[in-house]
PDB file of N, CA and C in Angstrom:
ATOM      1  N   UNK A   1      81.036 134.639  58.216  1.00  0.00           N
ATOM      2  CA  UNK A   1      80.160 133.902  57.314  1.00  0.00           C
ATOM      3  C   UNK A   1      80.936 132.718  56.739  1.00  0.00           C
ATOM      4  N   UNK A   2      80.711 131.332  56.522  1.00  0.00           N
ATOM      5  CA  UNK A   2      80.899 130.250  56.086  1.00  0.00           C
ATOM      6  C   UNK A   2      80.824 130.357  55.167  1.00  0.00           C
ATOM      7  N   UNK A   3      81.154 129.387  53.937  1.00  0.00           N
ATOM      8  CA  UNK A   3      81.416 129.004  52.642  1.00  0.00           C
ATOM      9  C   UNK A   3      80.591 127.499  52.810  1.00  0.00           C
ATOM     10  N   UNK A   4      79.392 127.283  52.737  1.00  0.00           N
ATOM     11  CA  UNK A   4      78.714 125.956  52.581  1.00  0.00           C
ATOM     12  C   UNK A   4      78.300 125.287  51.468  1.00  0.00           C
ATOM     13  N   UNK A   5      79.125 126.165  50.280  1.00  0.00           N
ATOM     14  CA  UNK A   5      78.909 125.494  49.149  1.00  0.00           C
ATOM     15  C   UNK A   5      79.828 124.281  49.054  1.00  0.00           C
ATOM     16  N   UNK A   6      79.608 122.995  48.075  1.00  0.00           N
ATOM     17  CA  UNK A   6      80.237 121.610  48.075  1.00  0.00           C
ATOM     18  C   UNK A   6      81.122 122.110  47.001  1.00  0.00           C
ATOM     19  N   UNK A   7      82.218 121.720  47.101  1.00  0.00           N
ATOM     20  CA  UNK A   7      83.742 121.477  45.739  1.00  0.00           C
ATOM     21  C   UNK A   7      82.590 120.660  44.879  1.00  0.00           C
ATOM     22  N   UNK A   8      83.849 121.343  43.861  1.00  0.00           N
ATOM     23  CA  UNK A   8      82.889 120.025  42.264  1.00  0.00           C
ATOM     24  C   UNK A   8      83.686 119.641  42.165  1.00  0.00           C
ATOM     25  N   UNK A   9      83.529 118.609  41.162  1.00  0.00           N
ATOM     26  CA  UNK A   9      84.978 117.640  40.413  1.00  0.00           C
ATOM     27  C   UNK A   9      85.962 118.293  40.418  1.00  0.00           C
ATOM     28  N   UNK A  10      85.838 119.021  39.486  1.00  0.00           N
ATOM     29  CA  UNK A  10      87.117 119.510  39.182  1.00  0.00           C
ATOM     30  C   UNK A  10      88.200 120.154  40.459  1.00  0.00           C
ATOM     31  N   UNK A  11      87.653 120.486  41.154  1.00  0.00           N
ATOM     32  CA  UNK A  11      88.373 121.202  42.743  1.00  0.00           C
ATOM     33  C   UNK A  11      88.425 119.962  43.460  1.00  0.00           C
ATOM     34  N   UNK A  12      87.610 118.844  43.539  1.00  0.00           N
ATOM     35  CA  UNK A  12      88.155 117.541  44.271  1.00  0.00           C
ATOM     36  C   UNK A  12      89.636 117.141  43.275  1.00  0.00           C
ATOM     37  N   UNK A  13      89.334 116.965  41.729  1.00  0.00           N
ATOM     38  CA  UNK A  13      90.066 115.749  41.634  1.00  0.00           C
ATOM     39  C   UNK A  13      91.488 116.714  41.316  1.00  0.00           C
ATOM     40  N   UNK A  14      92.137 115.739  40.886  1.00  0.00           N
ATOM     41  CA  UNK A  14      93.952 116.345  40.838  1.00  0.00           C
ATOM     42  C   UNK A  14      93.817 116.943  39.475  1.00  0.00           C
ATOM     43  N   UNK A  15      93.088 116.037  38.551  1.00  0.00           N
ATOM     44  CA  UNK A  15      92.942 116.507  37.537  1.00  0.00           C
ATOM     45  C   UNK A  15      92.009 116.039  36.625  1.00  0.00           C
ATOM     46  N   UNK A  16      91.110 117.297  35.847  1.00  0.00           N
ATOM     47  CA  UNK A  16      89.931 116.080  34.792  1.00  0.00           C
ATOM     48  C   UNK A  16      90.500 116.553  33.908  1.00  0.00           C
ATOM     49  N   UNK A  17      90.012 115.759  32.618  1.00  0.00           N
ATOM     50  CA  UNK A  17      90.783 116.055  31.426  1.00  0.00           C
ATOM     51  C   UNK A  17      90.146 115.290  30.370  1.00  0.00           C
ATOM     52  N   UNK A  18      89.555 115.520  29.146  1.00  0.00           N
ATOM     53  CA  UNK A  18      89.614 115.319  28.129  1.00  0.00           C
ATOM     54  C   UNK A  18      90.161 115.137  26.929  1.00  0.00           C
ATOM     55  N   UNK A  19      90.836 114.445  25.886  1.00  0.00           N
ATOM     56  CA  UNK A  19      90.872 114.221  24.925  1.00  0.00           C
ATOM     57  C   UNK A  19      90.970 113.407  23.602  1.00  0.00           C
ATOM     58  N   UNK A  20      91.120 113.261  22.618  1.00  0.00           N
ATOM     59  CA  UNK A  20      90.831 112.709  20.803  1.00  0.00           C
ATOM     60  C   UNK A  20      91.178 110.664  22.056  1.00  0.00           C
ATOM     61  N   UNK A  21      90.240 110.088  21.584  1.00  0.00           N
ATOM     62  CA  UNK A  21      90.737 108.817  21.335  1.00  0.00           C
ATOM     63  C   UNK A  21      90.292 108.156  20.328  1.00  0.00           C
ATOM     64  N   UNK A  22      90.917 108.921  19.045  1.00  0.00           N
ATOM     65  CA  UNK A  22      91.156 108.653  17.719  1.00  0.00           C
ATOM     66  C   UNK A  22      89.885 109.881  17.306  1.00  0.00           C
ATOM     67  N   UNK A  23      89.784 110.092  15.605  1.00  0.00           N
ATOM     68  CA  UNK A  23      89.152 110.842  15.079  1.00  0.00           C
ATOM     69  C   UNK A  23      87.562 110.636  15.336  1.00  0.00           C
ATOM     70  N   UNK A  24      87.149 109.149  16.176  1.00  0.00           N
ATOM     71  CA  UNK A  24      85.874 109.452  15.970  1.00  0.00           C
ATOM     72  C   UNK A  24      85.162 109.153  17.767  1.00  0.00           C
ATOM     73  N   UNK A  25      86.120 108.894  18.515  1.00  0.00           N
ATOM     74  CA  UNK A  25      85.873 109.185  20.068  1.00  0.00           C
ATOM     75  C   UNK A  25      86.962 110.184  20.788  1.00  0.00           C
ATOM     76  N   UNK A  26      85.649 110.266  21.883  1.00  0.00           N
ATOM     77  CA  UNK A  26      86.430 111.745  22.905  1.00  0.00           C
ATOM     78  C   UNK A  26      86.358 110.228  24.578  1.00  0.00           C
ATOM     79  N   UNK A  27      87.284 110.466  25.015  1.00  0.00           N
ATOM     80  CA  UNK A  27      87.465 110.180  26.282  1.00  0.00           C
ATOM     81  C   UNK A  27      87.973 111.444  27.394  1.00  0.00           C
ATOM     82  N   UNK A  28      86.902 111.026  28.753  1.00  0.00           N
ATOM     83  CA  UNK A  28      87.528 111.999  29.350  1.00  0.00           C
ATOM     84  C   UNK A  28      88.374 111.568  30.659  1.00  0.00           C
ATOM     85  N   UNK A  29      89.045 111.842  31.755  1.00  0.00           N
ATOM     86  CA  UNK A  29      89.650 111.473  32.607  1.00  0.00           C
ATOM     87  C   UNK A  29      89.497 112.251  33.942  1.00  0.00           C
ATOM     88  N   UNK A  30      89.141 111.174  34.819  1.00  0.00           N
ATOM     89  CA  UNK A  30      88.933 112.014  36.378  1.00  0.00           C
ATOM     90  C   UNK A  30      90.363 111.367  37.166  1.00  0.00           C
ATOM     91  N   UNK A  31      91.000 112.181  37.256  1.00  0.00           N
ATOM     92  CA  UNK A  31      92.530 110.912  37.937  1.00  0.00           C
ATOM     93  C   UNK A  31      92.288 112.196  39.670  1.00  0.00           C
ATOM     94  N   UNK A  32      91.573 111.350  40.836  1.00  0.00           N
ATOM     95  CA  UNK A  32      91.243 111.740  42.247  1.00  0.00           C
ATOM     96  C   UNK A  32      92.437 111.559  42.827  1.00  0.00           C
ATOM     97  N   UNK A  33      92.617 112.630  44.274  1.00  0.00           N
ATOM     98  CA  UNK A  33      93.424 112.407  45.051  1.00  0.00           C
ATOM     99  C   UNK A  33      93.631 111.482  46.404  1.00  0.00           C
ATOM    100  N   UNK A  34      92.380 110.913  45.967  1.00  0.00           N
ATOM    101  CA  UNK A  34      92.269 109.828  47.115  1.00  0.00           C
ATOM    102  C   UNK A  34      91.315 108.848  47.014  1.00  0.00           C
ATOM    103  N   UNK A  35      91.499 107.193  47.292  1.00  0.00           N
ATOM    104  CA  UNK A  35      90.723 106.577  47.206  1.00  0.00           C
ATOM    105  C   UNK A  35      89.507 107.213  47.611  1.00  0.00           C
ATOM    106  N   UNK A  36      88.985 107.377  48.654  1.00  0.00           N
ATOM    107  CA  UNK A  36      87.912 108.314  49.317  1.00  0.00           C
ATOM    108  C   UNK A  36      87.264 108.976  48.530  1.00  0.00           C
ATOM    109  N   UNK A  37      87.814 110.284  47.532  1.00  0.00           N
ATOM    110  CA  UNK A  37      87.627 110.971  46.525  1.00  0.00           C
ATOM    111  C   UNK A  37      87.132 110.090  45.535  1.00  0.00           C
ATOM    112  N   UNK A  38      87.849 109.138  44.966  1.00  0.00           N
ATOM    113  CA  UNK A  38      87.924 108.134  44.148  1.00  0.00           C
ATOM    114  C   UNK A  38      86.524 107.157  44.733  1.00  0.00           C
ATOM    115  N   UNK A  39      86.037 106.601  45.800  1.00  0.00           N
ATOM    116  CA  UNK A  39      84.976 105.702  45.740  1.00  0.00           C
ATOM    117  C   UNK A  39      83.925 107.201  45.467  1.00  0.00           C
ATOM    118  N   UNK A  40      84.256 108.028  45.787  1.00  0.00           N
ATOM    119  CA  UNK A  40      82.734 109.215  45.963  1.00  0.00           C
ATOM    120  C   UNK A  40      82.439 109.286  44.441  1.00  0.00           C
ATOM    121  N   UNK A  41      83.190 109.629  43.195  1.00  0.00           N
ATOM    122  CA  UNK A  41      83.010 109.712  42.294  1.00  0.00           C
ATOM    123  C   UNK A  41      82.865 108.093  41.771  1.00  0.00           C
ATOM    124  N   UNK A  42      83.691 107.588  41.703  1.00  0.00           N
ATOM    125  CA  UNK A  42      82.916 106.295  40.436  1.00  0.00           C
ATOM    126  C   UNK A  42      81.878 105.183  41.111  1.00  0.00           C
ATOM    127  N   UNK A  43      80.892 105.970  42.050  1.00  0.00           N
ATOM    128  CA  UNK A  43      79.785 105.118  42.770  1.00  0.00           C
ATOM    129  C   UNK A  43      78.957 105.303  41.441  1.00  0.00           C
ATOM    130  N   UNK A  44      78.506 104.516  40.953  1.00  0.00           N
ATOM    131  CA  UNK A  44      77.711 104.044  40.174  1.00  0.00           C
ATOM    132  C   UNK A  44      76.343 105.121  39.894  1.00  0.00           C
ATOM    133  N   UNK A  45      75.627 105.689  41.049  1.00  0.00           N
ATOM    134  CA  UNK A  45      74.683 105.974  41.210  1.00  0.00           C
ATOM    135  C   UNK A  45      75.010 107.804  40.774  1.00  0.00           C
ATOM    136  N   UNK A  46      76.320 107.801  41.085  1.00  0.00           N
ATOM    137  CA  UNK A  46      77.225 109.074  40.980  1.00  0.00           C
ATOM    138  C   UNK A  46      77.057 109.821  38.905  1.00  0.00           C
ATOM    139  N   UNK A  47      78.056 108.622  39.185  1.00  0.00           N
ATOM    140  CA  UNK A  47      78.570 108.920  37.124  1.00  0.00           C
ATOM    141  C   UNK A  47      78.379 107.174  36.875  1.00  0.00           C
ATOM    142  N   UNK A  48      77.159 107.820  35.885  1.00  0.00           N
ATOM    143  CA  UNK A  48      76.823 106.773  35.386  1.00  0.00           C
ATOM    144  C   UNK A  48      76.253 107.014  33.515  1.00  0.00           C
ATOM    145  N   UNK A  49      76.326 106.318  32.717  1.00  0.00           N
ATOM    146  CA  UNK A  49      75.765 106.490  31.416  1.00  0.00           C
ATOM    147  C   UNK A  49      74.528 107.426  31.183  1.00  0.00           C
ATOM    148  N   UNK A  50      73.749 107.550  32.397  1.00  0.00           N
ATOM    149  CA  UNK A  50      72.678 108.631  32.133  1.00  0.00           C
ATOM    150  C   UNK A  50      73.199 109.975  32.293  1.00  0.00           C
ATOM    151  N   UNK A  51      73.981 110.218  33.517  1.00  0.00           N
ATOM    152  CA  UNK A  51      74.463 110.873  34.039  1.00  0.00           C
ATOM    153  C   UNK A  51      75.023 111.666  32.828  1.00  0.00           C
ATOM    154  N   UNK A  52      75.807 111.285  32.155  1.00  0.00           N
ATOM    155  CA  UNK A  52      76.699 111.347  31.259  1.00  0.00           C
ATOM    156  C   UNK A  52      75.971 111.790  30.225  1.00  0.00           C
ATOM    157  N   UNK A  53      75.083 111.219  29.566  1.00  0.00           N
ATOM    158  CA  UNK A  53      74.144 111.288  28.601  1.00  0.00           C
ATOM    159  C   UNK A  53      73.644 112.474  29.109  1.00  0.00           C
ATOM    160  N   UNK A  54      73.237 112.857  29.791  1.00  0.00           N
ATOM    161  CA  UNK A  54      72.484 114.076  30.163  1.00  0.00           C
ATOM    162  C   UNK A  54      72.963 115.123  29.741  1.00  0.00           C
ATOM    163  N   UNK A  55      74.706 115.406  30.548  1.00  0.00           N
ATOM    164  CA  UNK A  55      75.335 116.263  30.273  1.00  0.00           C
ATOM    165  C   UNK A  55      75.942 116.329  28.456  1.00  0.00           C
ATOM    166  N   UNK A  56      75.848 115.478  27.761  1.00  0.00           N
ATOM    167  CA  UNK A  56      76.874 116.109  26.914  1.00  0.00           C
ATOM    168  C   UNK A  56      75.370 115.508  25.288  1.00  0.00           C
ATOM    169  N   UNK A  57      74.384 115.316  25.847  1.00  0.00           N
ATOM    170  CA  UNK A  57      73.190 115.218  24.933  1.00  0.00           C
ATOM    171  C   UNK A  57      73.582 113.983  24.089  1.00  0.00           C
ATOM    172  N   UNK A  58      73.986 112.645  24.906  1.00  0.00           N
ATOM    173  CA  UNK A  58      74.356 111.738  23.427  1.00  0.00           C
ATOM    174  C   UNK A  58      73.256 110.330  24.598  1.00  0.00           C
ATOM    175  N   UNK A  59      73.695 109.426  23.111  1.00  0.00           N
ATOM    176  CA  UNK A  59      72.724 107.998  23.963  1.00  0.00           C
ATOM    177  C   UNK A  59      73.416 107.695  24.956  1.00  0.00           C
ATOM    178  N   UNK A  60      72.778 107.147  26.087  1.00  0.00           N
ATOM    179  CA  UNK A  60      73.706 105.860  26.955  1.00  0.00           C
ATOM    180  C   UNK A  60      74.315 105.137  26.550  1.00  0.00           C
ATOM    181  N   UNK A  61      73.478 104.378  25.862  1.00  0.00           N
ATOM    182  CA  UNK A  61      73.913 103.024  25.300  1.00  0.00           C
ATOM    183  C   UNK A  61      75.246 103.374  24.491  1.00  0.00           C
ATOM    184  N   UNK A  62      75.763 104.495  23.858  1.00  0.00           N
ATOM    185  CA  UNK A  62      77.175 104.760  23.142  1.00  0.00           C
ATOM    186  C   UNK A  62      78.128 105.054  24.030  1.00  0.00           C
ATOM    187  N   UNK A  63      78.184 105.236  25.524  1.00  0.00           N
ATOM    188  CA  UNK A  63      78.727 105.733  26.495  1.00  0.00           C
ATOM    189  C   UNK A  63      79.741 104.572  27.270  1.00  0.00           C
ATOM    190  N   UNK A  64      80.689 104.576  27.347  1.00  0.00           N
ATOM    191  CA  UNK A  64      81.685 103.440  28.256  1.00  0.00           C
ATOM    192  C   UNK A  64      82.114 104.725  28.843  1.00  0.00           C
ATOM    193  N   UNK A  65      82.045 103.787  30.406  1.00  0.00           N
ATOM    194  CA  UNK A  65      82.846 103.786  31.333  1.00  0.00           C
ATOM    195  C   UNK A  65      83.649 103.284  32.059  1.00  0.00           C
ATOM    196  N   UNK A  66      85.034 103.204  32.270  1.00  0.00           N
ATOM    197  CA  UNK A  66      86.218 102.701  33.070  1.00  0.00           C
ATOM    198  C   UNK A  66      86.290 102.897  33.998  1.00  0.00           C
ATOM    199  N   UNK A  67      86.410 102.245  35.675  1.00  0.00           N
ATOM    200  CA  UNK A  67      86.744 102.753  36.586  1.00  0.00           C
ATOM    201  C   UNK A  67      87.866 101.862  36.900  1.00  0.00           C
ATOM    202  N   UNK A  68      88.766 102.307  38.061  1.00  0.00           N
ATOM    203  CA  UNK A  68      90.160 101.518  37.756  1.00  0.00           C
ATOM    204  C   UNK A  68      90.484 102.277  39.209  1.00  0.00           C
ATOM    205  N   UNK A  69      90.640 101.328  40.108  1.00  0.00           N
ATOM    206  CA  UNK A  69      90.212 101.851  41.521  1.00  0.00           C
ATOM    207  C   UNK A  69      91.903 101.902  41.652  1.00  0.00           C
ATOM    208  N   UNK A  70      92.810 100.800  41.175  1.00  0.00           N
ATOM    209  CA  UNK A  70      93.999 100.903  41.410  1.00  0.00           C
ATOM    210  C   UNK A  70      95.142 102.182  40.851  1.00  0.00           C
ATOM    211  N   UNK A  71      94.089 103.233  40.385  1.00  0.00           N
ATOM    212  CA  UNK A  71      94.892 104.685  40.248  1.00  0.00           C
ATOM    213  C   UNK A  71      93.855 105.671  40.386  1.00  0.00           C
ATOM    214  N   UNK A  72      92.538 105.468  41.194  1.00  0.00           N
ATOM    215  CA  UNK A  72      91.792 106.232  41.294  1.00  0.00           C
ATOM    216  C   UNK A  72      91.287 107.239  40.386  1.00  0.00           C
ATOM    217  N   UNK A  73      91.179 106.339  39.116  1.00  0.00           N
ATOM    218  CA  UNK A  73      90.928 107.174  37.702  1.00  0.00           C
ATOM    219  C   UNK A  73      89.572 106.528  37.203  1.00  0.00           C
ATOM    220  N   UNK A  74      88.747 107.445  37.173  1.00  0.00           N
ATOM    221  CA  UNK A  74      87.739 107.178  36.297  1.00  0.00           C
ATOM    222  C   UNK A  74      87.897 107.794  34.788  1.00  0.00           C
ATOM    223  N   UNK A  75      87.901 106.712  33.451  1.00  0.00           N
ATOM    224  CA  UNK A  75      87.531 107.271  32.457  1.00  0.00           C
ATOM    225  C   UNK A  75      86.568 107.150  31.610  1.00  0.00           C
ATOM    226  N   UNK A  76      85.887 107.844  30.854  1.00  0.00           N
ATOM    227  CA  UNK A  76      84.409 108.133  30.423  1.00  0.00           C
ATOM    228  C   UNK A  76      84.676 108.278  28.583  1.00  0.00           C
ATOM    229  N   UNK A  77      84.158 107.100  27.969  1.00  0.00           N
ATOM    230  CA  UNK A  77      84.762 107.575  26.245  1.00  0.00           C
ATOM    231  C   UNK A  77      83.362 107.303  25.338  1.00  0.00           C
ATOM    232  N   UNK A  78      83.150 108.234  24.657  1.00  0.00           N
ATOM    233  CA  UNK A  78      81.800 108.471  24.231  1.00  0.00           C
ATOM    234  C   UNK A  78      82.300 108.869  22.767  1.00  0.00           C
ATOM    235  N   UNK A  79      81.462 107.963  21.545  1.00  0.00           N
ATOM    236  CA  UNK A  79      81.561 109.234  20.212  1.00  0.00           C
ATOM    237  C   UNK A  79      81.715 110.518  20.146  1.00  0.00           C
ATOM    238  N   UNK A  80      82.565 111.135  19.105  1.00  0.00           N
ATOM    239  CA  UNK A  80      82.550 112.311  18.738  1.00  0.00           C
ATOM    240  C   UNK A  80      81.252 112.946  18.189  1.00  0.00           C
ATOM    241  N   UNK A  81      80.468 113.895  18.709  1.00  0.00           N
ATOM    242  CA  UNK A  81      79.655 114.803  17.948  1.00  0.00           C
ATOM    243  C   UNK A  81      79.706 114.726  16.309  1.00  0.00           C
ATOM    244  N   UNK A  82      81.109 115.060  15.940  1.00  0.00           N
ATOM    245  CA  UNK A  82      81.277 115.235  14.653  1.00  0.00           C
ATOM    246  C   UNK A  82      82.616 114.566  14.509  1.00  0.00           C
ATOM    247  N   UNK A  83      83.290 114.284  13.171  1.00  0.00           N
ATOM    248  CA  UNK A  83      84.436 113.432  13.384  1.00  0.00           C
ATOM    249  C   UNK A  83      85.753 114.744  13.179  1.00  0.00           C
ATOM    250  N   UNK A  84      86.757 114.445  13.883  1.00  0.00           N
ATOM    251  CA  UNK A  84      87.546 114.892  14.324  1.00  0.00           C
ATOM    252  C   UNK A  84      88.421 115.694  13.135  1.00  0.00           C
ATOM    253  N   UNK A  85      88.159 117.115  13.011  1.00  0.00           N
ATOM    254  CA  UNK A  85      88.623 117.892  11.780  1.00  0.00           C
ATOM    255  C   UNK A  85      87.898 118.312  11.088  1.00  0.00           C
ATOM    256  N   UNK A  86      86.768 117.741  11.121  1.00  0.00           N
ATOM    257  CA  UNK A  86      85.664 117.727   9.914  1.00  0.00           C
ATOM    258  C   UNK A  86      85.004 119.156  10.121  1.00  0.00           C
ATOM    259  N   UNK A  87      84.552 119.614   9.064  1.00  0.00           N
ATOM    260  CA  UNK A  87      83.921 121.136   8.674  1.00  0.00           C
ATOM    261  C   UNK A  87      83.770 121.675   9.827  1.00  0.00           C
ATOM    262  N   UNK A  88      82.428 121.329  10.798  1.00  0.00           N
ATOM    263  CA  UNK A  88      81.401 121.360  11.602  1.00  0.00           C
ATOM    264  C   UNK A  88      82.275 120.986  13.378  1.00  0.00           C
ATOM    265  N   UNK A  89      83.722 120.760  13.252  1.00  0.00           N
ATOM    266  CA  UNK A  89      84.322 120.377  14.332  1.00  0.00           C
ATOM    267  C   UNK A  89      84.993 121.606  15.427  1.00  0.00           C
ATOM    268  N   UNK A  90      84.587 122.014  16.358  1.00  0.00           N
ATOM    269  CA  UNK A  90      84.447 122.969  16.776  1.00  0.00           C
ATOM    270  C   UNK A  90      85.790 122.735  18.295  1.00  0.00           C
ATOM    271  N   UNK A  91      86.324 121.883  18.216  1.00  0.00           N
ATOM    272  CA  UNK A  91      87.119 121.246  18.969  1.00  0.00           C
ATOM    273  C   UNK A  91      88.533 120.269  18.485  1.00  0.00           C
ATOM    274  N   UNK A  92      89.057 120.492  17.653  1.00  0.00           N
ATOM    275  CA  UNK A  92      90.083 119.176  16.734  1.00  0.00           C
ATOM    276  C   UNK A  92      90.332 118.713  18.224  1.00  0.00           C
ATOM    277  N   UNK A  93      90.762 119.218  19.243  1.00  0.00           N
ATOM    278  CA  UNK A  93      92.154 118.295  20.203  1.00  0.00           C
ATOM    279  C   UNK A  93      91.035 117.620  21.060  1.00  0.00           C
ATOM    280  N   UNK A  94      89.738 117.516  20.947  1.00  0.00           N
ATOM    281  CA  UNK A  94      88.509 117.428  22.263  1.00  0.00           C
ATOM    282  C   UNK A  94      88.945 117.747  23.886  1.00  0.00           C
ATOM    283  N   UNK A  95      89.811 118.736  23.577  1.00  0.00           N
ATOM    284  CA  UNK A  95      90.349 119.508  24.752  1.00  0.00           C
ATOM    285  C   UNK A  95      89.814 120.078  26.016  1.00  0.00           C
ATOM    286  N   UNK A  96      88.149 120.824  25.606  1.00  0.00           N
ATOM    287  CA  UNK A  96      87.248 121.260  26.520  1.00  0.00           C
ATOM    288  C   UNK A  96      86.021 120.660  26.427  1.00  0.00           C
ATOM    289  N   UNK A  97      85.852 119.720  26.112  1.00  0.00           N
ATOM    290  CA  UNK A  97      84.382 118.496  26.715  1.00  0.00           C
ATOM    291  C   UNK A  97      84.889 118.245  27.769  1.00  0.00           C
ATOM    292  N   UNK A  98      85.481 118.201  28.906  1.00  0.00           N
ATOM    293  CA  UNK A  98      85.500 117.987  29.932  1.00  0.00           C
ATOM    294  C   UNK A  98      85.004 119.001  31.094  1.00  0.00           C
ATOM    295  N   UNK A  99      84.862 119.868  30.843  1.00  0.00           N
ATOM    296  CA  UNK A  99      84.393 121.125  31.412  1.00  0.00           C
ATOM    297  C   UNK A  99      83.008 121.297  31.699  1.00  0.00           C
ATOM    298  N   UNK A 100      82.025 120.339  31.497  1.00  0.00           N
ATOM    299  CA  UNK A 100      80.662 120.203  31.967  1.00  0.00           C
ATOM    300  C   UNK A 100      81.161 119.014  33.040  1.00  0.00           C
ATOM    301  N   UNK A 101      81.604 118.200  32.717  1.00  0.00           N
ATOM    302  CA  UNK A 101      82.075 117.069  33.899  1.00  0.00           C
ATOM    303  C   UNK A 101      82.746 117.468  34.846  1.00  0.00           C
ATOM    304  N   UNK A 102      83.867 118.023  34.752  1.00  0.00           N
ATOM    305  CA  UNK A 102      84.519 118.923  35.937  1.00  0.00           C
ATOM    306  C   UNK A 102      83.645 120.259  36.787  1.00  0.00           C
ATOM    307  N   UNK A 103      82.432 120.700  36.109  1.00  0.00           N
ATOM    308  CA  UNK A 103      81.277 121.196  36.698  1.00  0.00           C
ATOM    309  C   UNK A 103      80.399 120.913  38.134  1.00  0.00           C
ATOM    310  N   UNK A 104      80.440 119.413  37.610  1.00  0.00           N
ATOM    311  CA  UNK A 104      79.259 118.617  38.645  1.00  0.00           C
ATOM    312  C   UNK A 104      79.897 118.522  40.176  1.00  0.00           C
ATOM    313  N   UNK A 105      78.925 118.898  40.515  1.00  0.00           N
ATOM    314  CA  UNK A 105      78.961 118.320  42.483  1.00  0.00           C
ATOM    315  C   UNK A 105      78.625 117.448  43.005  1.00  0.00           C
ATOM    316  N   UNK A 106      79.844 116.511  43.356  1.00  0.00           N
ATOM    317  CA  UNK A 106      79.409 115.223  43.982  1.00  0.00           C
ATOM    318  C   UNK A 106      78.564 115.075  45.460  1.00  0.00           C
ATOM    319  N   UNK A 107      77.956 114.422  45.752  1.00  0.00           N
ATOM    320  CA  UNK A 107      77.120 113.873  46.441  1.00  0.00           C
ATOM    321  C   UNK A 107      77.578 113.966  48.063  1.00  0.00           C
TER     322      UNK A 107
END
């Protein structure tokens, strides 16, 4: 019997990763092992502000994305939910928001 299920991010790339870029944004990081890897993920149609928005319930329009073909890193930096420490902060280091992104199956 075969295995015909597709790798997700996280099993393609070398490494995803999330965390604090400063107390009131989270950035996350897809650093791929290969250009190849690298055009499959930051195709536009792939990971894009909706895309994004979908998964982590915030606007588009608050959503930047970096792609940076010359280290095959896509990074993704979106407001904090809540600001960083604060009562209601369920994350100080924004350590595991990346873990719905490292989820997805690319195309």
């Amino acid at each position: 019997m075969t295995d015909d299920r597709r790798p997700t991010l996280g099993e393609l790339a070398l490494e995803v990763r999330s965390k604090n870029a400063g107390p009131f944004w989270v950035t996350m990081e897809l650093f791929m092992r290969t250009a190849e890897d690298y055009g499959t993920v930051a195709d536009e149609d792939f990971i894009n502000e909706q895309v994004i928005a979908r998964l982590y319930d915030l606007d588009p329009a608050d959503i930047q994305i970096f792609r940076i073909p010359a280290l095959n890193v896509v990074k993704i930096s979106y407001p904090r939910p809540v600001a960083q420490g604060s009562l209601r902060d369920r994350d100080i280091h924004a350590g595991q928001h990346h873990v719905p992104l490292a989820a997805l199956v690319p195309p």
